[in-house]
PDB file of N, CA and C in Angstrom:
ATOM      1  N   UNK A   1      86.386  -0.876  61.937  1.00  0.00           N
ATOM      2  CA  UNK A   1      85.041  -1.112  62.366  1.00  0.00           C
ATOM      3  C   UNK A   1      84.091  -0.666  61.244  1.00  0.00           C
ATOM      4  N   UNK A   2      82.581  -1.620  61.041  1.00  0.00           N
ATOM      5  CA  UNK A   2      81.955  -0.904  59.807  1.00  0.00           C
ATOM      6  C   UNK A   2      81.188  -0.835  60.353  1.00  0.00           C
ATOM      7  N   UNK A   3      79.917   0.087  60.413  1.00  0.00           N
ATOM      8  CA  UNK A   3      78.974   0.543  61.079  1.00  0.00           C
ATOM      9  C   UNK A   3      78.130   1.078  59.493  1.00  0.00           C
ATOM     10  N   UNK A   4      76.573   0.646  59.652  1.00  0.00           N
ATOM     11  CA  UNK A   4      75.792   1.202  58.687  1.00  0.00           C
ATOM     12  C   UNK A   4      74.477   1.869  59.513  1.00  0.00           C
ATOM     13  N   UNK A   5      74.671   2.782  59.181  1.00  0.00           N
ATOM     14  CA  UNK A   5      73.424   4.035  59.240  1.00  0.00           C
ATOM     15  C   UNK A   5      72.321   4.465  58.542  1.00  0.00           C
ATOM     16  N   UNK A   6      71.223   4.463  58.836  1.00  0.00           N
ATOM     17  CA  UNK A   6      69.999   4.695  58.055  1.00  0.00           C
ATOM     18  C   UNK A   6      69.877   6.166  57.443  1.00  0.00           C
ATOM     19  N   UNK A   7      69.636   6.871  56.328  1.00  0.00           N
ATOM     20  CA  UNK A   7      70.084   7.990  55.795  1.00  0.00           C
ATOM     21  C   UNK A   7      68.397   8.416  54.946  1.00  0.00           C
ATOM     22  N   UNK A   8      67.859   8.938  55.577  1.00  0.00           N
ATOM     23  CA  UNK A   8      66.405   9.816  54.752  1.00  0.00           C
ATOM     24  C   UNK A   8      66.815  10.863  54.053  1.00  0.00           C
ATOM     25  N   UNK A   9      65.982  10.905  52.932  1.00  0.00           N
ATOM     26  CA  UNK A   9      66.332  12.469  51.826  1.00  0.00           C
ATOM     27  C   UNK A   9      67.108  12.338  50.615  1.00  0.00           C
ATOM     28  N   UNK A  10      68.002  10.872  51.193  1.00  0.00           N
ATOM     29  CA  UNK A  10      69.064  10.921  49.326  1.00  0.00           C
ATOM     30  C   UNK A  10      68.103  10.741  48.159  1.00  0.00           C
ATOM     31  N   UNK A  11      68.016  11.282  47.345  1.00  0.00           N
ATOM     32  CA  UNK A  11      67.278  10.898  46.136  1.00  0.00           C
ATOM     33  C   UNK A  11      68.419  10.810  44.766  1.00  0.00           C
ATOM     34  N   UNK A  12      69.235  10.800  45.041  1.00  0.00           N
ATOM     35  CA  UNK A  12      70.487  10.781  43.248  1.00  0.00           C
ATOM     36  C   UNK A  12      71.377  10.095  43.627  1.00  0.00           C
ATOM     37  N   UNK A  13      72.201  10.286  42.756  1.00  0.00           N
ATOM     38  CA  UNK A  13      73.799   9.936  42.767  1.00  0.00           C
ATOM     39  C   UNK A  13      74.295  11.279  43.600  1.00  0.00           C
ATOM     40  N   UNK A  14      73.938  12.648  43.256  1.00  0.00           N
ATOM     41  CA  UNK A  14      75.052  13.475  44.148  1.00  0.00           C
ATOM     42  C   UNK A  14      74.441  13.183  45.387  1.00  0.00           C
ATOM     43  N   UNK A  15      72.948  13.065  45.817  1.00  0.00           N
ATOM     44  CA  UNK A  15      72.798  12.943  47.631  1.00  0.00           C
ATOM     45  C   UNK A  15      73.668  12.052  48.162  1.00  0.00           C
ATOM     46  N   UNK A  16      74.039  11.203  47.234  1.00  0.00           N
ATOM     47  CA  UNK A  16      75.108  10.138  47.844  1.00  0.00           C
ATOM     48  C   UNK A  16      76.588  10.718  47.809  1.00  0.00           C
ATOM     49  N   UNK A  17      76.627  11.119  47.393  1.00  0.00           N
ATOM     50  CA  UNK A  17      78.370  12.084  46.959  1.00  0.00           C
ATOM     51  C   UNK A  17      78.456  13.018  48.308  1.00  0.00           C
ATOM     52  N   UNK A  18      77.094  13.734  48.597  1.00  0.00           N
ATOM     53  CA  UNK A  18      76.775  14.711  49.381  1.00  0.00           C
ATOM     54  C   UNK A  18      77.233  14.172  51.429  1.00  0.00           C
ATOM     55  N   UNK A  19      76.803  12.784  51.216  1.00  0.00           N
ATOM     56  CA  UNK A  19      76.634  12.224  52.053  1.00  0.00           C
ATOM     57  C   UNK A  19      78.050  11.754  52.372  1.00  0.00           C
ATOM     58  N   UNK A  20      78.853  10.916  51.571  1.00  0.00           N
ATOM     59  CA  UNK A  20      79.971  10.377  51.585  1.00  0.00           C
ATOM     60  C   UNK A  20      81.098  11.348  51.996  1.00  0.00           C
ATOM     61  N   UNK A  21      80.867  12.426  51.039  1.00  0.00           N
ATOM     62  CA  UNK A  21      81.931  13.492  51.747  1.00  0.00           C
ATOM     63  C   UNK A  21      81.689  14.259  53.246  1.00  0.00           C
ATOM     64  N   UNK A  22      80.543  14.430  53.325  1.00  0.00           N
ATOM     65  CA  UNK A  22      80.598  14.472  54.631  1.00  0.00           C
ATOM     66  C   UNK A  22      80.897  13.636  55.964  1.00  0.00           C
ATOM     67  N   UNK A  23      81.221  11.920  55.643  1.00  0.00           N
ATOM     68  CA  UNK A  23      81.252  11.538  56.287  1.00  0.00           C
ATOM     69  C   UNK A  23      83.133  10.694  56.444  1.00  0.00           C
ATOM     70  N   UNK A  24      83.499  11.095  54.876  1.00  0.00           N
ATOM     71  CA  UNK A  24      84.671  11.298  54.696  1.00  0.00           C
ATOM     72  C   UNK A  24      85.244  12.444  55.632  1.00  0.00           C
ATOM     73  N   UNK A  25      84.928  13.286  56.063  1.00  0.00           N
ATOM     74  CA  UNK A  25      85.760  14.626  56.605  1.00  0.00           C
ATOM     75  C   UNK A  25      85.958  14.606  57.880  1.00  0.00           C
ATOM     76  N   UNK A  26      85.261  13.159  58.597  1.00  0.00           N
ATOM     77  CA  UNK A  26      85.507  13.234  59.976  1.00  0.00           C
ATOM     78  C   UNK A  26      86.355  12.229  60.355  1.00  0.00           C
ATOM     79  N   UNK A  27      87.284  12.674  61.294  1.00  0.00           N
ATOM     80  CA  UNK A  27      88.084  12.244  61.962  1.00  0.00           C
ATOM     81  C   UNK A  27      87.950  10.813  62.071  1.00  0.00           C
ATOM     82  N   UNK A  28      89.298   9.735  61.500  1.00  0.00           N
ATOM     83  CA  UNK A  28      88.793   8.530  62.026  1.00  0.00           C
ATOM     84  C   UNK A  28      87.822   7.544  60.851  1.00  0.00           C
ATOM     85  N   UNK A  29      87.417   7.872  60.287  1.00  0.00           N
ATOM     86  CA  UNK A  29      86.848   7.437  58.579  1.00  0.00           C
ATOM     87  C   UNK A  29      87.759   7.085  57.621  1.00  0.00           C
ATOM     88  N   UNK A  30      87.792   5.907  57.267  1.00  0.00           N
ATOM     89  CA  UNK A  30      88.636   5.777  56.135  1.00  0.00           C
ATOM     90  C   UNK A  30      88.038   5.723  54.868  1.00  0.00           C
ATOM     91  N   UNK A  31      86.519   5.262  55.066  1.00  0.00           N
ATOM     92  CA  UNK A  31      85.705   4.989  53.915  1.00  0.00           C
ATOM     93  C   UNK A  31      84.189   4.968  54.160  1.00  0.00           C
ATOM     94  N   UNK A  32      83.759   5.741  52.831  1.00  0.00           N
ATOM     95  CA  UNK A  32      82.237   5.636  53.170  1.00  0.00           C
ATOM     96  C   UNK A  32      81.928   5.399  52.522  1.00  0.00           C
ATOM     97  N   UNK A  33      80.551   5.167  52.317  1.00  0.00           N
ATOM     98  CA  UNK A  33      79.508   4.934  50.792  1.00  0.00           C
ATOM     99  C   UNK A  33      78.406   4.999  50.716  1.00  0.00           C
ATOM    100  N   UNK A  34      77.452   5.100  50.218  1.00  0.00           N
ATOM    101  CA  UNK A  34      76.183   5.899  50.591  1.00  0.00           C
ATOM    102  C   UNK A  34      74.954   4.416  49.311  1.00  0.00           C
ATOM    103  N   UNK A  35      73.992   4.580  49.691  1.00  0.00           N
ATOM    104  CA  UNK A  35      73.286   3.572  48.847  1.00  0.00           C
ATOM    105  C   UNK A  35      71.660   4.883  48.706  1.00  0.00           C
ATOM    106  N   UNK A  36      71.516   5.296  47.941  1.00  0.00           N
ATOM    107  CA  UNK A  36      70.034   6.231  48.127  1.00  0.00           C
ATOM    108  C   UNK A  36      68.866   5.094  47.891  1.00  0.00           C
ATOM    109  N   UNK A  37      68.812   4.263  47.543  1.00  0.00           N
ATOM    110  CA  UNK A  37      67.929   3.123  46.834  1.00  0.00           C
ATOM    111  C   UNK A  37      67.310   2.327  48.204  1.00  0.00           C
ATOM    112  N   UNK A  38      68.589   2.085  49.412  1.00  0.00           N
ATOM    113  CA  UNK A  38      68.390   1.522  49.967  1.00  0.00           C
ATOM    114  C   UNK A  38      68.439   2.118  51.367  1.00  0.00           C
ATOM    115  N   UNK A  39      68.677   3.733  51.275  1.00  0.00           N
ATOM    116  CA  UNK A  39      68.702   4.383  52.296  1.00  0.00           C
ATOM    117  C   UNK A  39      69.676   4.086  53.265  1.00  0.00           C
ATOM    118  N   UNK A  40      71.183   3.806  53.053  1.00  0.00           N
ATOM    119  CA  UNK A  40      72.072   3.458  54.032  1.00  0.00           C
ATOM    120  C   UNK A  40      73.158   4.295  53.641  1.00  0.00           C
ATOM    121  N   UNK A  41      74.038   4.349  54.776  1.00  0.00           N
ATOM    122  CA  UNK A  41      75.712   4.849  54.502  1.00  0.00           C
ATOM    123  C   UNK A  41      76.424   3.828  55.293  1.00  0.00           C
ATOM    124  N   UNK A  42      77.784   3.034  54.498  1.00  0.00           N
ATOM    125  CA  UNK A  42      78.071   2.447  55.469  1.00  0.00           C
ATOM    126  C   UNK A  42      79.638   2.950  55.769  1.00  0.00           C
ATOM    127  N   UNK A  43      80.232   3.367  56.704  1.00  0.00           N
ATOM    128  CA  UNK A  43      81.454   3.847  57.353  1.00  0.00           C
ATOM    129  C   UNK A  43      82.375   2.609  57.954  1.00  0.00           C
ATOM    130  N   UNK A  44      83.472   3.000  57.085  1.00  0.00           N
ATOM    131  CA  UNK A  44      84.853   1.752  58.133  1.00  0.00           C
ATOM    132  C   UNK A  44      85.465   2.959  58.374  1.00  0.00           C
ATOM    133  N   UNK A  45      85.702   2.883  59.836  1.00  0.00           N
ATOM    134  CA  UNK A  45      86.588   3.714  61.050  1.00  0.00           C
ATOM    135  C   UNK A  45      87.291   3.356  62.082  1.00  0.00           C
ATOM    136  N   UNK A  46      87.698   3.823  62.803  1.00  0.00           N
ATOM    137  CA  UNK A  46      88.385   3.566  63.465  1.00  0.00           C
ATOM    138  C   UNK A  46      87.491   3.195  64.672  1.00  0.00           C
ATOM    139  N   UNK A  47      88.119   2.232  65.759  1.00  0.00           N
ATOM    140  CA  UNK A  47      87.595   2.277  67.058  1.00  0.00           C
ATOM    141  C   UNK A  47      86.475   3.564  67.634  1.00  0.00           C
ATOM    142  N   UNK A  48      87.253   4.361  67.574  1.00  0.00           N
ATOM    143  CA  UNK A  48      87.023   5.886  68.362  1.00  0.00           C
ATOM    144  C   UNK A  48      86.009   5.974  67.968  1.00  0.00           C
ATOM    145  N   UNK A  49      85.490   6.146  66.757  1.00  0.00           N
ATOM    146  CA  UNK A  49      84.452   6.899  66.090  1.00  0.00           C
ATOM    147  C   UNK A  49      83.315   6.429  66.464  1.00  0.00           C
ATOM    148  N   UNK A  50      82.497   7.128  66.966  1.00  0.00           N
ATOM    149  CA  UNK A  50      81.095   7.278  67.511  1.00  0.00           C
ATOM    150  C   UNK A  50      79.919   7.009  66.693  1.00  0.00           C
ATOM    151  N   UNK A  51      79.100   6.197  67.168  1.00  0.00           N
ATOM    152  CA  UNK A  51      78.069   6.107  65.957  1.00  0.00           C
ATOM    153  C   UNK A  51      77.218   7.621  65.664  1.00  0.00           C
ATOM    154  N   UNK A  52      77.023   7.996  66.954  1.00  0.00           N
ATOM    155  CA  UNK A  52      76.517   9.059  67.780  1.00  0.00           C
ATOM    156  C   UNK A  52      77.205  10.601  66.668  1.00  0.00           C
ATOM    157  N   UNK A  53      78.316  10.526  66.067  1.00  0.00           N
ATOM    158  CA  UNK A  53      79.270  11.352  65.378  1.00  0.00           C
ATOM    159  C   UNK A  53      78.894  11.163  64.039  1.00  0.00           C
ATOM    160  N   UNK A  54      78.686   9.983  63.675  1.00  0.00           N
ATOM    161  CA  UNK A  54      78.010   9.720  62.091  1.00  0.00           C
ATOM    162  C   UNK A  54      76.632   9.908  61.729  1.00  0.00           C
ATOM    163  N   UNK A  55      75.711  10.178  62.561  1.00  0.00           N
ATOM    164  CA  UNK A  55      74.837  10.858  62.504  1.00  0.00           C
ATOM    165  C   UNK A  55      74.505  12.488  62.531  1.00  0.00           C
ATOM    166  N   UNK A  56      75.180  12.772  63.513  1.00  0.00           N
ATOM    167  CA  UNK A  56      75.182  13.860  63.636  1.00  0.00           C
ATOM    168  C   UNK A  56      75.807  14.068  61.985  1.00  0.00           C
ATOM    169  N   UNK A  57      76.880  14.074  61.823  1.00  0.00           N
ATOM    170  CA  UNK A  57      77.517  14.836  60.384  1.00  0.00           C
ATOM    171  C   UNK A  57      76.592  14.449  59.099  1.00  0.00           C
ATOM    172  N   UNK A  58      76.098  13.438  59.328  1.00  0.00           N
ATOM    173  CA  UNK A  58      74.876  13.160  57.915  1.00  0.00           C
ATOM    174  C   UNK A  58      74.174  14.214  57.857  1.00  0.00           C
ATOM    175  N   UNK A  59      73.477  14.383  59.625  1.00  0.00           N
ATOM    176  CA  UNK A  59      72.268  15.387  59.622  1.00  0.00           C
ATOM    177  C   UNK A  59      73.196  16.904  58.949  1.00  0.00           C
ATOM    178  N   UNK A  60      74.289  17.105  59.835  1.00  0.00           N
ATOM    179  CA  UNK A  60      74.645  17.990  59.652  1.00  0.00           C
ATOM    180  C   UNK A  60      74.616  18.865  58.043  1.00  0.00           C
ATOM    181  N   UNK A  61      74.758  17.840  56.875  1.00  0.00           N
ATOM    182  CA  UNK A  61      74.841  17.849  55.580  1.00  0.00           C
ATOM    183  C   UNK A  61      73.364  17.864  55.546  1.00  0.00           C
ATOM    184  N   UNK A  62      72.442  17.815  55.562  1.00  0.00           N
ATOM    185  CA  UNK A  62      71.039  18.202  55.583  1.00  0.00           C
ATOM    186  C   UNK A  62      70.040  16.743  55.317  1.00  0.00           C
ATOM    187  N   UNK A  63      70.727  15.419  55.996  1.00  0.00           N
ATOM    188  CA  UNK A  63      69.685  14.637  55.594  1.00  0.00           C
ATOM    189  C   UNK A  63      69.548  14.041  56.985  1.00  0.00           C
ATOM    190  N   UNK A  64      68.202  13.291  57.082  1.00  0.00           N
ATOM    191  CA  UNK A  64      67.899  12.493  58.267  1.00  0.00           C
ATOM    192  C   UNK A  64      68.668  11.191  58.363  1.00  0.00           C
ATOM    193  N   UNK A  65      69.363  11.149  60.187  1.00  0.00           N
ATOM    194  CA  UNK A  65      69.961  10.069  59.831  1.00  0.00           C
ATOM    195  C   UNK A  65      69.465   9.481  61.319  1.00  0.00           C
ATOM    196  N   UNK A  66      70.056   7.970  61.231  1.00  0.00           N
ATOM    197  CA  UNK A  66      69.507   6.587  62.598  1.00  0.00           C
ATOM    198  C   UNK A  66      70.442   5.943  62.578  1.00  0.00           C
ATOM    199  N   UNK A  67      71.219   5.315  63.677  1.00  0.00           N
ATOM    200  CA  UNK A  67      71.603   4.781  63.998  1.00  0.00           C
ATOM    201  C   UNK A  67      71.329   2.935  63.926  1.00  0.00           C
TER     202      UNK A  67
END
């Protein structure tokens, strides 16, 4: 499943690194990628995974995130 998320605050290449690994570490993620230019992350996961879960862990890493 690919699901893309709206992501406030990246400004570089690492906010995107910052972002990706955090969204790498959850359960169910096989791949992420982060765009700062265009303000997105987009996640392929599994069924399970919650959009509701990929937000949260963006925020969690310290940036604003939407569904």
């Amino acid at each position: 499943m690919t699901t893309t998320i709206q992501v406030d605050g990246m400004n570089c290449g690492h906010c995107e690194q910052s972002v990706v690994d955090a969204l790498e570490d959850l359960s169910g993620v096989s791949d992420a990628s982060a765009d700062h230019e265009a303000g997105t992350a987009t996640v392929e996961s599994d069924a399970d995974t919650n959009t509701d879960e990929l937000v949260a862990v963006v925020e969690d890493a310290g940036y604003d995130a939407s569904a």
